[in-house]
PDB file of N, CA and C in Angstrom:
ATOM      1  N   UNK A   1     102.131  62.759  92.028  1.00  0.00           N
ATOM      2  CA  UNK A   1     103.090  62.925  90.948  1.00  0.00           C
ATOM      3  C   UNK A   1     102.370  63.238  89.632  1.00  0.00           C
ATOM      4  N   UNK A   2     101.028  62.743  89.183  1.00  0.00           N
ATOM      5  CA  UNK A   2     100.469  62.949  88.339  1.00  0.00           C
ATOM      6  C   UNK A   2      99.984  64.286  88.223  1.00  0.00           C
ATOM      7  N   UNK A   3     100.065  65.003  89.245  1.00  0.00           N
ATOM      8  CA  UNK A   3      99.865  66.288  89.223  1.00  0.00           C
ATOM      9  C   UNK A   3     100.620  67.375  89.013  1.00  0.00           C
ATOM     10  N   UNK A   4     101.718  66.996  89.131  1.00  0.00           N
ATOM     11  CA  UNK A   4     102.923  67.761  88.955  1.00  0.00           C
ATOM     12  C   UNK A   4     103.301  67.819  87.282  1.00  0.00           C
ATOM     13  N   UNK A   5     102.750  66.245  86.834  1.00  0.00           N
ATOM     14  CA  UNK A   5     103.016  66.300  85.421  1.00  0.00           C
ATOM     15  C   UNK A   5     101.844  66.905  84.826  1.00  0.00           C
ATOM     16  N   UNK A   6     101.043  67.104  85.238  1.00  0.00           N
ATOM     17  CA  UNK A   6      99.867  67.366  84.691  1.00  0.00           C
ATOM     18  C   UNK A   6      99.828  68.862  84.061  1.00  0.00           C
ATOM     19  N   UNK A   7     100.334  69.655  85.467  1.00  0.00           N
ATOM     20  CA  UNK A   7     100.987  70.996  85.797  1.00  0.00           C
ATOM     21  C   UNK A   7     102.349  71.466  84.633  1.00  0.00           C
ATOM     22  N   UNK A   8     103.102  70.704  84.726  1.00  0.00           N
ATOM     23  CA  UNK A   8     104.523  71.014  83.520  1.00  0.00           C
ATOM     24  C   UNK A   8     103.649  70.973  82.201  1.00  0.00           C
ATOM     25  N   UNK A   9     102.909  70.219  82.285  1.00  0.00           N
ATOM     26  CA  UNK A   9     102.483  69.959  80.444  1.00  0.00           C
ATOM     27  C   UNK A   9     101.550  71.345  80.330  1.00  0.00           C
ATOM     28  N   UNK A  10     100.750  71.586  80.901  1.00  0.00           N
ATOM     29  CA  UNK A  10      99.649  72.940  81.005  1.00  0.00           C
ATOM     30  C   UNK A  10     100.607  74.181  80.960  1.00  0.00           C
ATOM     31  N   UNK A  11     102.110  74.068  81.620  1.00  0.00           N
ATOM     32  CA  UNK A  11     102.692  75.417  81.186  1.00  0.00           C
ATOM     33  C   UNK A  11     103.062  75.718  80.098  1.00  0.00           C
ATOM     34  N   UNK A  12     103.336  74.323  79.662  1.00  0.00           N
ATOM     35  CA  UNK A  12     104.052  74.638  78.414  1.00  0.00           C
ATOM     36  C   UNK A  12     103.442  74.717  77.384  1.00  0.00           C
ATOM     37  N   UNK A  13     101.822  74.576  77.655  1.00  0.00           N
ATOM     38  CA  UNK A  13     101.261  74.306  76.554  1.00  0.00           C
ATOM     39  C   UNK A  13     100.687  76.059  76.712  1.00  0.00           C
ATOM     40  N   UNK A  14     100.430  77.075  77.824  1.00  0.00           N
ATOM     41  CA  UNK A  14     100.540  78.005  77.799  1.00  0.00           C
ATOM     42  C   UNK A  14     101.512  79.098  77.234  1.00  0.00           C
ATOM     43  N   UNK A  15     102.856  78.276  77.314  1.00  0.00           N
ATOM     44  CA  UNK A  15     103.937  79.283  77.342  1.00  0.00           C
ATOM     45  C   UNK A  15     103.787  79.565  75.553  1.00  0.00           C
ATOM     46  N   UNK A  16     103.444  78.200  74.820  1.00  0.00           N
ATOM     47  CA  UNK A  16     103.130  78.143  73.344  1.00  0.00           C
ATOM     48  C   UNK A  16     102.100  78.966  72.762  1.00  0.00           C
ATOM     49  N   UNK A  17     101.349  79.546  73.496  1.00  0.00           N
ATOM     50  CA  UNK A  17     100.216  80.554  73.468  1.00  0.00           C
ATOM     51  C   UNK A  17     101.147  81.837  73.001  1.00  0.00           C
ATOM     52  N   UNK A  18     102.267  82.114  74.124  1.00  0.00           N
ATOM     53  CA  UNK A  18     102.672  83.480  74.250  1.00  0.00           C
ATOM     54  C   UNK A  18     102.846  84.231  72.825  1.00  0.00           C
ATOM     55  N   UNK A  19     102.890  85.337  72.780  1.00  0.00           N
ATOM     56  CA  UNK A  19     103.734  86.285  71.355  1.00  0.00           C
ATOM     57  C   UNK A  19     104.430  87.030  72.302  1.00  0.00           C
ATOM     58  N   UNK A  20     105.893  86.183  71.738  1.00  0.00           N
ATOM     59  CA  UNK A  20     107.225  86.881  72.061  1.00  0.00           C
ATOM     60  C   UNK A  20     107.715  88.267  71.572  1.00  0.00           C
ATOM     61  N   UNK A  21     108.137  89.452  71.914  1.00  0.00           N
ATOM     62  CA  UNK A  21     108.487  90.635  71.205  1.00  0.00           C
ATOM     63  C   UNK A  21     109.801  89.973  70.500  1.00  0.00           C
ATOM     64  N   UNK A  22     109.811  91.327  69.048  1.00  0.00           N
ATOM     65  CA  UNK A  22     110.802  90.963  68.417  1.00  0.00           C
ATOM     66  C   UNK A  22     111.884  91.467  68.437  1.00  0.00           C
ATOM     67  N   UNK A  23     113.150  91.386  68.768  1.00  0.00           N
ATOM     68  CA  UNK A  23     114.580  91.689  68.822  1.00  0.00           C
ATOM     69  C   UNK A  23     113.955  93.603  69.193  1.00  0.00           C
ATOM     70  N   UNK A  24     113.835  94.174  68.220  1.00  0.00           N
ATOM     71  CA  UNK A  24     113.598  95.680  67.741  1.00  0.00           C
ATOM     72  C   UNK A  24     112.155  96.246  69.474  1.00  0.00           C
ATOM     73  N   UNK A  25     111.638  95.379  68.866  1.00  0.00           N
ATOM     74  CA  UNK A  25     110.499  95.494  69.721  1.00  0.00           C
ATOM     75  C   UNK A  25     111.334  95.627  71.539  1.00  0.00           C
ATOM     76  N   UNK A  26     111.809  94.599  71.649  1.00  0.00           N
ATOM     77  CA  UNK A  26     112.439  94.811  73.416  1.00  0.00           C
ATOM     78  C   UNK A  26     113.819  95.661  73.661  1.00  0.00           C
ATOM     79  N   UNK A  27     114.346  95.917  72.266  1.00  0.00           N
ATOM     80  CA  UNK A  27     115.205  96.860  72.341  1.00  0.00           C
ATOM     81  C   UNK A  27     114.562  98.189  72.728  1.00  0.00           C
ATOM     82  N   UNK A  28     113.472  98.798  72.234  1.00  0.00           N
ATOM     83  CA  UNK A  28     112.555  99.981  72.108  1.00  0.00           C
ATOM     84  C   UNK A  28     112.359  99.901  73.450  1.00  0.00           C
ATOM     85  N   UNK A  29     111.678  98.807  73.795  1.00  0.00           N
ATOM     86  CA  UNK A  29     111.150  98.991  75.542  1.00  0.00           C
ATOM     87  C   UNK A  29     111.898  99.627  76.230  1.00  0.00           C
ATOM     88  N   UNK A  30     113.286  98.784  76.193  1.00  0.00           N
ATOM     89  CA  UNK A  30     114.210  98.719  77.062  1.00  0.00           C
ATOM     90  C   UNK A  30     114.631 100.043  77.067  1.00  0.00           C
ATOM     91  N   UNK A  31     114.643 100.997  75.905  1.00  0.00           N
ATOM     92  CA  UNK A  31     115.036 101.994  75.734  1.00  0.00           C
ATOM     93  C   UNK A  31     114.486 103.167  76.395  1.00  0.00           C
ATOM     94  N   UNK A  32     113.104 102.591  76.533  1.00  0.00           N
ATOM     95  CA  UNK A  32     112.093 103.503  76.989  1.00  0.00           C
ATOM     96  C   UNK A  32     112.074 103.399  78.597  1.00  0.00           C
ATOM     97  N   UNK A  33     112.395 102.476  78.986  1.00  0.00           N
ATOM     98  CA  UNK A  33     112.446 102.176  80.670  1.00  0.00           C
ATOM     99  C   UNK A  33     113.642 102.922  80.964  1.00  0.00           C
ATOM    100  N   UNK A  34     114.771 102.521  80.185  1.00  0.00           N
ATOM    101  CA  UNK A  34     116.370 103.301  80.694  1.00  0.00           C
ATOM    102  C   UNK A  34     115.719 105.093  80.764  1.00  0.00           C
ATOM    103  N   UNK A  35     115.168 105.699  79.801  1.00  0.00           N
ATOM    104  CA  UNK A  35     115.063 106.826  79.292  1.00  0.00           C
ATOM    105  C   UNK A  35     114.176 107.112  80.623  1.00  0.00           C
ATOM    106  N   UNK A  36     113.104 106.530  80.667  1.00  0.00           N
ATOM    107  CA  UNK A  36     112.077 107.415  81.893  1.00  0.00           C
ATOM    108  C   UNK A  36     112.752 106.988  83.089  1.00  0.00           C
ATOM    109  N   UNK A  37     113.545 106.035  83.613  1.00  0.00           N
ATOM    110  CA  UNK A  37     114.033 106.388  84.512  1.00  0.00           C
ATOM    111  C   UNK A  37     115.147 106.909  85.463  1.00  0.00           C
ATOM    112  N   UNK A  38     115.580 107.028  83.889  1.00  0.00           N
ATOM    113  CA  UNK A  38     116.532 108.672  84.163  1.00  0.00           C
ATOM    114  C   UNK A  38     115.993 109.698  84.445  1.00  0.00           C
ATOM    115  N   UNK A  39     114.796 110.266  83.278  1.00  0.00           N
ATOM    116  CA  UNK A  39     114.249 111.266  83.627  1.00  0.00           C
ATOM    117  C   UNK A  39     113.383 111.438  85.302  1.00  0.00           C
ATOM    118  N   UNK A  40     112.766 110.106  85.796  1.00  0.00           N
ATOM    119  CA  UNK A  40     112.401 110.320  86.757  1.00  0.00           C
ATOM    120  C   UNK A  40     113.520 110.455  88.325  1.00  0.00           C
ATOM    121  N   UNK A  41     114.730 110.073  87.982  1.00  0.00           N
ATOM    122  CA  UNK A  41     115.447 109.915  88.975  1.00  0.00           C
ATOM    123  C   UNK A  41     115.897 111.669  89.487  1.00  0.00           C
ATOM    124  N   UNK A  42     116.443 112.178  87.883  1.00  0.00           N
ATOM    125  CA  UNK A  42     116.367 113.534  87.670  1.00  0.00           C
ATOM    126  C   UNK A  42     115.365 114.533  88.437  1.00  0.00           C
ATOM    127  N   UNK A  43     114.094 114.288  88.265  1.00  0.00           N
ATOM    128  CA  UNK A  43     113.453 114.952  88.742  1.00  0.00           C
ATOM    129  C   UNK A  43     113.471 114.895  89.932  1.00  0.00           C
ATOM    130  N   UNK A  44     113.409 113.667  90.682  1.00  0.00           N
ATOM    131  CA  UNK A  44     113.366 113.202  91.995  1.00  0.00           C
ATOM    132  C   UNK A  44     114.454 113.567  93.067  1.00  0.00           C
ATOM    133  N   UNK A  45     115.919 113.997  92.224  1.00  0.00           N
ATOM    134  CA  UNK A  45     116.974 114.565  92.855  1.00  0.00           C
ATOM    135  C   UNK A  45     116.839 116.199  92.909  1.00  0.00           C
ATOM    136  N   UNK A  46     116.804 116.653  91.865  1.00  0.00           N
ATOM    137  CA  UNK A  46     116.002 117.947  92.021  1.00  0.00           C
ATOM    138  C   UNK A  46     114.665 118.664  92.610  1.00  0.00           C
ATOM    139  N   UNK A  47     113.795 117.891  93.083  1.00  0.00           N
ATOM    140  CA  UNK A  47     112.956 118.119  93.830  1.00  0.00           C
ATOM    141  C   UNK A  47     113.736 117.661  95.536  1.00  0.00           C
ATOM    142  N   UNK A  48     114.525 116.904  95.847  1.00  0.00           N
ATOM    143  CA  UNK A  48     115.501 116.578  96.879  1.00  0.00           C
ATOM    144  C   UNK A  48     116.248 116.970  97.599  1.00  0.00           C
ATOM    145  N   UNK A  49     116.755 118.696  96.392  1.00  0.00           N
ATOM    146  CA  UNK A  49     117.703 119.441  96.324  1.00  0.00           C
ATOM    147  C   UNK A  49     116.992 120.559  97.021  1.00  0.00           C
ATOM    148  N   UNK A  50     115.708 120.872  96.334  1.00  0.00           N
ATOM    149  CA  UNK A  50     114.804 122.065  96.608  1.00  0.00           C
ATOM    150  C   UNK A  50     114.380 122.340  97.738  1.00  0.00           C
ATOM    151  N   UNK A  51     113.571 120.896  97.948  1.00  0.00           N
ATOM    152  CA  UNK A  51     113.649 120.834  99.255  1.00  0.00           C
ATOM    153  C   UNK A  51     114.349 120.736 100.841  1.00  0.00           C
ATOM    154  N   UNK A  52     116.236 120.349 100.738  1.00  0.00           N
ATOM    155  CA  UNK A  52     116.990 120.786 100.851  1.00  0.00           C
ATOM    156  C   UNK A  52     117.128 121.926 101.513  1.00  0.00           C
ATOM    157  N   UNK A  53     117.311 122.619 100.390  1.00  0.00           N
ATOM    158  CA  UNK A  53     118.056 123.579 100.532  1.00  0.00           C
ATOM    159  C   UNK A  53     116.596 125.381 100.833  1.00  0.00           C
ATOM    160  N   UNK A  54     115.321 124.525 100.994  1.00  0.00           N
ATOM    161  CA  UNK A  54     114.075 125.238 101.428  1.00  0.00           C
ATOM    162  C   UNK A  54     114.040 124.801 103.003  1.00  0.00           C
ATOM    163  N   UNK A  55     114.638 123.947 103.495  1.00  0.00           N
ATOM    164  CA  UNK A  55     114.442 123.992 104.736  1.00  0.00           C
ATOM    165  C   UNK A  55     116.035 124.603 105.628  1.00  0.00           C
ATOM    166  N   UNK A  56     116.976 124.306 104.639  1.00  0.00           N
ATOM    167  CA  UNK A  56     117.837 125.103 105.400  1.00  0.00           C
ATOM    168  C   UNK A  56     117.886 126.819 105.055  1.00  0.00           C
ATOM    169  N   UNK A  57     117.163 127.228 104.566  1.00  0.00           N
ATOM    170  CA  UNK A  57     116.643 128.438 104.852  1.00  0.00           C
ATOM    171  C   UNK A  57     115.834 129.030 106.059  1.00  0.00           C
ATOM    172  N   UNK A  58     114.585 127.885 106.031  1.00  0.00           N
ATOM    173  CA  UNK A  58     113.832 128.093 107.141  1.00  0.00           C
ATOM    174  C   UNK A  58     114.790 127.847 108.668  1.00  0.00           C
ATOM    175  N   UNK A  59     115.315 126.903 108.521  1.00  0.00           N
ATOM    176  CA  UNK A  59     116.260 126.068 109.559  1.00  0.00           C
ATOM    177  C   UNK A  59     117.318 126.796 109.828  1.00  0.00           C
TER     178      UNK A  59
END
């Protein structure tokens, strides 16, 4: 049991370490994750398509 407490106190005394982003800051991220993975889904359907529609040619 002493280990377990030992363990809770060490996280938290880690978690007090952290630098949290600020409001602006994880908005931006977030913005940036939505954005590229649109763009990558995009690409990924269009390369999907190409290929597609390159084998029912051959086919």
């Amino acid at each position: 049991m002493k280990k377990i407490v030992q363990f809770c106190k060490e996280c938290v005394a880690e978690l007090r370490k952290v630098v949290w982003p600020s409001r602006s800051e994880a908005v931006a991220s977030v913005q940036v994750v939505i954005v590229s993975t649109i763009v990558v889904a995009l690409l990924l359907g269009l390369l999907d398509m190409l290929f597609t529609e390159g084998l029912r040619l051959i086919f």
